[in-house]
C-alpha atoms as a PDB file:
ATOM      1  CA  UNK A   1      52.451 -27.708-140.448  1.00  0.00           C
ATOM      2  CA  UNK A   2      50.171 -27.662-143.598  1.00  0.00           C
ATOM      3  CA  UNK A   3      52.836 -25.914-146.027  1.00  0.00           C
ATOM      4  CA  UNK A   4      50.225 -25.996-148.831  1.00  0.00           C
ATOM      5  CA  UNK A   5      47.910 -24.034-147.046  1.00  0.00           C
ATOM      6  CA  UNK A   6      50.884 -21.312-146.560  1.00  0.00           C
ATOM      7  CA  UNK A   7      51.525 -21.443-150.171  1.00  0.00           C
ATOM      8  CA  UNK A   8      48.212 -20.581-151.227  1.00  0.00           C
ATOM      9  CA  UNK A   9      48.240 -17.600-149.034  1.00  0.00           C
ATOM     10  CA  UNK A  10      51.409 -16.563-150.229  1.00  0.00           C
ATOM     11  CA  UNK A  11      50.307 -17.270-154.114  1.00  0.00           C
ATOM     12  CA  UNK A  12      46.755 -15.363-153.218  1.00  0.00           C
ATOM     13  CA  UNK A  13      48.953 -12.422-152.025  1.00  0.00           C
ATOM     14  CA  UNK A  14      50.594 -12.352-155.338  1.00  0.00           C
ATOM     15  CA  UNK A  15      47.256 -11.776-156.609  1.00  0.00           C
ATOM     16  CA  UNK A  16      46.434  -8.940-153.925  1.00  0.00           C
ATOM     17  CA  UNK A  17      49.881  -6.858-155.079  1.00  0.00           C
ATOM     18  CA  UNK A  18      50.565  -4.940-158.347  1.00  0.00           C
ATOM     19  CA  UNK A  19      53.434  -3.876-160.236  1.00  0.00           C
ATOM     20  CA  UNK A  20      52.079  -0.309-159.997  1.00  0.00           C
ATOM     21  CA  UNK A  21      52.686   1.122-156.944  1.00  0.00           C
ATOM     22  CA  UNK A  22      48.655   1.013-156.428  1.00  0.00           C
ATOM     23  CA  UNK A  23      47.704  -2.481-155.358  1.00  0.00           C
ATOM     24  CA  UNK A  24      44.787  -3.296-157.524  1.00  0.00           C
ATOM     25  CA  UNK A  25      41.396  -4.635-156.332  1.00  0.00           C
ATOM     26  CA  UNK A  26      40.769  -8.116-155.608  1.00  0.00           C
ATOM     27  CA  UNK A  27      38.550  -9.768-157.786  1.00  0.00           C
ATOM     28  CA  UNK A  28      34.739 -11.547-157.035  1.00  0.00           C
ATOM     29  CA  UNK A  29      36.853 -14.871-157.621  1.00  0.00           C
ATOM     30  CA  UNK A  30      40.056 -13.483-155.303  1.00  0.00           C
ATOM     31  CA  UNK A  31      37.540 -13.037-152.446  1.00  0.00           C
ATOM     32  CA  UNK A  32      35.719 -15.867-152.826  1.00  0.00           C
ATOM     33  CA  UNK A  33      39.019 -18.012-152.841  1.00  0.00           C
ATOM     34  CA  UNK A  34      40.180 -16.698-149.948  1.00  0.00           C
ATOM     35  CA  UNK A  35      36.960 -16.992-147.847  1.00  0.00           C
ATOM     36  CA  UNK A  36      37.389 -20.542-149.055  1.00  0.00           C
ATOM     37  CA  UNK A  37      40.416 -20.896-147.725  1.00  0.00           C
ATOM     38  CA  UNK A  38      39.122 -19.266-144.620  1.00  0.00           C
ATOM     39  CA  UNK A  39      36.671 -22.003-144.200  1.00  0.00           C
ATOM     40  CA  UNK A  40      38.980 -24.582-144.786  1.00  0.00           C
ATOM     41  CA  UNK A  41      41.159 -23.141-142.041  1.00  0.00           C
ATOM     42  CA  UNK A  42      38.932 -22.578-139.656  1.00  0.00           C
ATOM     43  CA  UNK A  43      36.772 -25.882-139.938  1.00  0.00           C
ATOM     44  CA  UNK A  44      40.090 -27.596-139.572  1.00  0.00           C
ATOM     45  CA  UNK A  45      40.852 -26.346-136.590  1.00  0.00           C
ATOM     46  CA  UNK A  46      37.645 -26.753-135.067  1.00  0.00           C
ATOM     47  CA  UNK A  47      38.014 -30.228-135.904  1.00  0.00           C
ATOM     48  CA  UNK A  48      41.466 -30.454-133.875  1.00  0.00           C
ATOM     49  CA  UNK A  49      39.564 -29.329-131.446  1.00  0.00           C
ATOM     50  CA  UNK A  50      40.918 -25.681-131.573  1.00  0.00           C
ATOM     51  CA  UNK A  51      39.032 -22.868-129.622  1.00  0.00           C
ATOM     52  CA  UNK A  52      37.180 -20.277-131.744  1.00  0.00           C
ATOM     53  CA  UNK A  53      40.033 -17.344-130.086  1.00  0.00           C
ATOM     54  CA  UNK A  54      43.397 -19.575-131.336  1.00  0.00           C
ATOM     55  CA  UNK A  55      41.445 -20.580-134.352  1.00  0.00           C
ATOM     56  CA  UNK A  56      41.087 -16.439-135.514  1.00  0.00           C
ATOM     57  CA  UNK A  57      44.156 -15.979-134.365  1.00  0.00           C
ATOM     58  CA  UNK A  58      45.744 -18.474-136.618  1.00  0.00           C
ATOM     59  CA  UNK A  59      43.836 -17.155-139.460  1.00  0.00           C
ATOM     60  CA  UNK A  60      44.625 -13.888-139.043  1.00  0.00           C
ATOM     61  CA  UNK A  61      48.423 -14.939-138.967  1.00  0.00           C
ATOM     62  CA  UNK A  62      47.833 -16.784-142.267  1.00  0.00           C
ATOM     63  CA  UNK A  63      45.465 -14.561-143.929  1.00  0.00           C
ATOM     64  CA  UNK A  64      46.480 -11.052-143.025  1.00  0.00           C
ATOM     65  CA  UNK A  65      49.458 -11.091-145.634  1.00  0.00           C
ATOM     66  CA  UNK A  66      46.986 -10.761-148.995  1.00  0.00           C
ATOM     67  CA  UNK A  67      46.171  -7.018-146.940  1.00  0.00           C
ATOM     68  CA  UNK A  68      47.970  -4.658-148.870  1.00  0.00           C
ATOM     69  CA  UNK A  69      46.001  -1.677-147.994  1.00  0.00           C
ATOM     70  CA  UNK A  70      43.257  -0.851-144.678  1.00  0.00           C
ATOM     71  CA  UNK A  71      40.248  -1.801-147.492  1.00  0.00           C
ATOM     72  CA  UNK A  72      41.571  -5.475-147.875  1.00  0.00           C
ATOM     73  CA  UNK A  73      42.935  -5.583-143.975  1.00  0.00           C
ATOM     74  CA  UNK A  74      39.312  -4.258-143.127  1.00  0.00           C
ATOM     75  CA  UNK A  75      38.059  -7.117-145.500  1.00  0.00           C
ATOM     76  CA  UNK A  76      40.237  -9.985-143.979  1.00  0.00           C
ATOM     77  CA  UNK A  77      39.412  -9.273-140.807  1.00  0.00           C
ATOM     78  CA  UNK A  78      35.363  -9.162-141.103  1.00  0.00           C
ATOM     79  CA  UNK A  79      35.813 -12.350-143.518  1.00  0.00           C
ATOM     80  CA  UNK A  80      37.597 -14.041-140.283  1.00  0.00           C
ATOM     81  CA  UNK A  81      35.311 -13.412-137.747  1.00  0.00           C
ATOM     82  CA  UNK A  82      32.524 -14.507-139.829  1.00  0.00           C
ATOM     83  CA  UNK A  83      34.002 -17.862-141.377  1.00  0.00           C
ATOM     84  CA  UNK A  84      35.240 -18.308-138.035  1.00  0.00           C
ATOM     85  CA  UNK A  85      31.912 -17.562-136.068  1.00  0.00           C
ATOM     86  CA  UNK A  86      29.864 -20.033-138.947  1.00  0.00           C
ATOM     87  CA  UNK A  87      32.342 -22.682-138.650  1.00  0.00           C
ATOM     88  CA  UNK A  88      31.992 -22.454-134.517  1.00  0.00           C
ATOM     89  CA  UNK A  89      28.355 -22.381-134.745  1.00  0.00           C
ATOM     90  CA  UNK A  90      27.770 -25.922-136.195  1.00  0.00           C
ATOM     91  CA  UNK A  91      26.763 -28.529-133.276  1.00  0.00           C
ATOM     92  CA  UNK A  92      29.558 -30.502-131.910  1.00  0.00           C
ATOM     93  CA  UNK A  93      27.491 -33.395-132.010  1.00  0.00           C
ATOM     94  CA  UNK A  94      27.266 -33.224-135.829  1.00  0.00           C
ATOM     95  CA  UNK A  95      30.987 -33.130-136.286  1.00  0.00           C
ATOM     96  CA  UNK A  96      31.377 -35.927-133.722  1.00  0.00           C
ATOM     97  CA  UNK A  97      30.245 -38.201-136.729  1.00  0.00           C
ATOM     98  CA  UNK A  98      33.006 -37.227-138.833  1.00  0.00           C
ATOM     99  CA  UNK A  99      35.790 -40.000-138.624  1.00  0.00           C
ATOM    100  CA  UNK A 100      38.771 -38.285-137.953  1.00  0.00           C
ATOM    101  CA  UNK A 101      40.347 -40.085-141.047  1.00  0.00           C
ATOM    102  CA  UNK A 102      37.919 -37.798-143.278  1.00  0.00           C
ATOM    103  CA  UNK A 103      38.669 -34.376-141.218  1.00  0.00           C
ATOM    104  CA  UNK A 104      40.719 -33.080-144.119  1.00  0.00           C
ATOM    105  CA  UNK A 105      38.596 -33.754-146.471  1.00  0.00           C
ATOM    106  CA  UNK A 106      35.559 -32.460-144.699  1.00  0.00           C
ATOM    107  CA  UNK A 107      37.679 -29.034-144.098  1.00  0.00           C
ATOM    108  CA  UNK A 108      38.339 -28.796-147.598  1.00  0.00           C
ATOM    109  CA  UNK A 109      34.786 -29.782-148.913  1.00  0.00           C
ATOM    110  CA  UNK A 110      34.155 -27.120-146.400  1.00  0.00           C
ATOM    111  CA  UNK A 111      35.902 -24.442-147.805  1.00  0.00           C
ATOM    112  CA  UNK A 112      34.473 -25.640-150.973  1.00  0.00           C
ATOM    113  CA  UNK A 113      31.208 -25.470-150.000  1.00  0.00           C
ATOM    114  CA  UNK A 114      31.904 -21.467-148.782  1.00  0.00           C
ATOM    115  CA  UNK A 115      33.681 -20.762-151.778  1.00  0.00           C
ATOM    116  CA  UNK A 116      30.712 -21.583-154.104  1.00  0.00           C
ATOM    117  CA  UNK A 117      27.972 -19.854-151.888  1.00  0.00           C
ATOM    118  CA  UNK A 118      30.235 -16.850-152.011  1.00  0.00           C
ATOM    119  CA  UNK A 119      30.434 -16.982-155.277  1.00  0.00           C
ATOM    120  CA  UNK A 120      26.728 -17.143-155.667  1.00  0.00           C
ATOM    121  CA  UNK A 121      26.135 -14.187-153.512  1.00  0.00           C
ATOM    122  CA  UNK A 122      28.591 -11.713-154.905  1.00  0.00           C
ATOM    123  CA  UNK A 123      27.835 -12.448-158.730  1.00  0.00           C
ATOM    124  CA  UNK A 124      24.223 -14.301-158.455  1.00  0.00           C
ATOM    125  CA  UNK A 125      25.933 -17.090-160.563  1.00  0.00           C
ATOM    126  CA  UNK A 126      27.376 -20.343-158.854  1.00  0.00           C
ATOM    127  CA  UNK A 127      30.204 -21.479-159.374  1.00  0.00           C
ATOM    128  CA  UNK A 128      31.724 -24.568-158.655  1.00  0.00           C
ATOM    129  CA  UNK A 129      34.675 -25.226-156.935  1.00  0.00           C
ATOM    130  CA  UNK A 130      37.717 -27.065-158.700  1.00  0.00           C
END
């Protein structure tokens, strides 16, 4: 079990909640984080060799806790199945050259790499991941 994974989705859902009994809106960065993490998620477990079904389903179970209202679930759940469907589209024979020594790195440049195109896309500005 990756706990550090299921911290950051607990920490992100910190960010989703409020004080205020309104939960205030994500920001351009809060999405774009947890898209990231989305990507890292589900590229991992395409790598395990996870299918596409158990992979969304695992992501959901991780994911679905930032919801705090139907905008956000409504959000989570279109951000899954398109991570999910991206990350399931690549050619098997291209990840069949990743050494399975490198497959957490190459989830988390992954996640990276959907993180800054997000951010790109939602502000026209990249920015690079940390």
């Amino acid at each position: 079990m990756n706990t550090s994974k299921y911290a950051a989705a607990i920490l992100f859902a910190a960010v989703f909640s409020a004080a205020s009994p309104e939960p205030r809106e994500a920001s351009v960065q809060d999405r774009c984080i947890l898209t990231g993490l989305m990507a890292q998620t589900a590229m991992g477990e395409r790598l395990a060799g996870t299918d596409i079904g158990q992979a969304m389903e695992k992501m959901t179970e991780r994911y679905m806790v930032v919801a705090q209202n139907d905008a956000t679930r409504a959000f989570v759940e279109r951000q899954i199945a398109r991570v999910a469907r991206g990350i399931y589209r690549l050619p098997q024979s291209a990840l069949n050259a990743v050494p399975k020594s490198d497959y957490e790195i190459f989830a988390r440049d992954a996640g990276k790499a959907e993180y800054e195109l997000c951010m790109e896309a939602l502000t026209g500005n990249p920015e690079k991941a940390k």
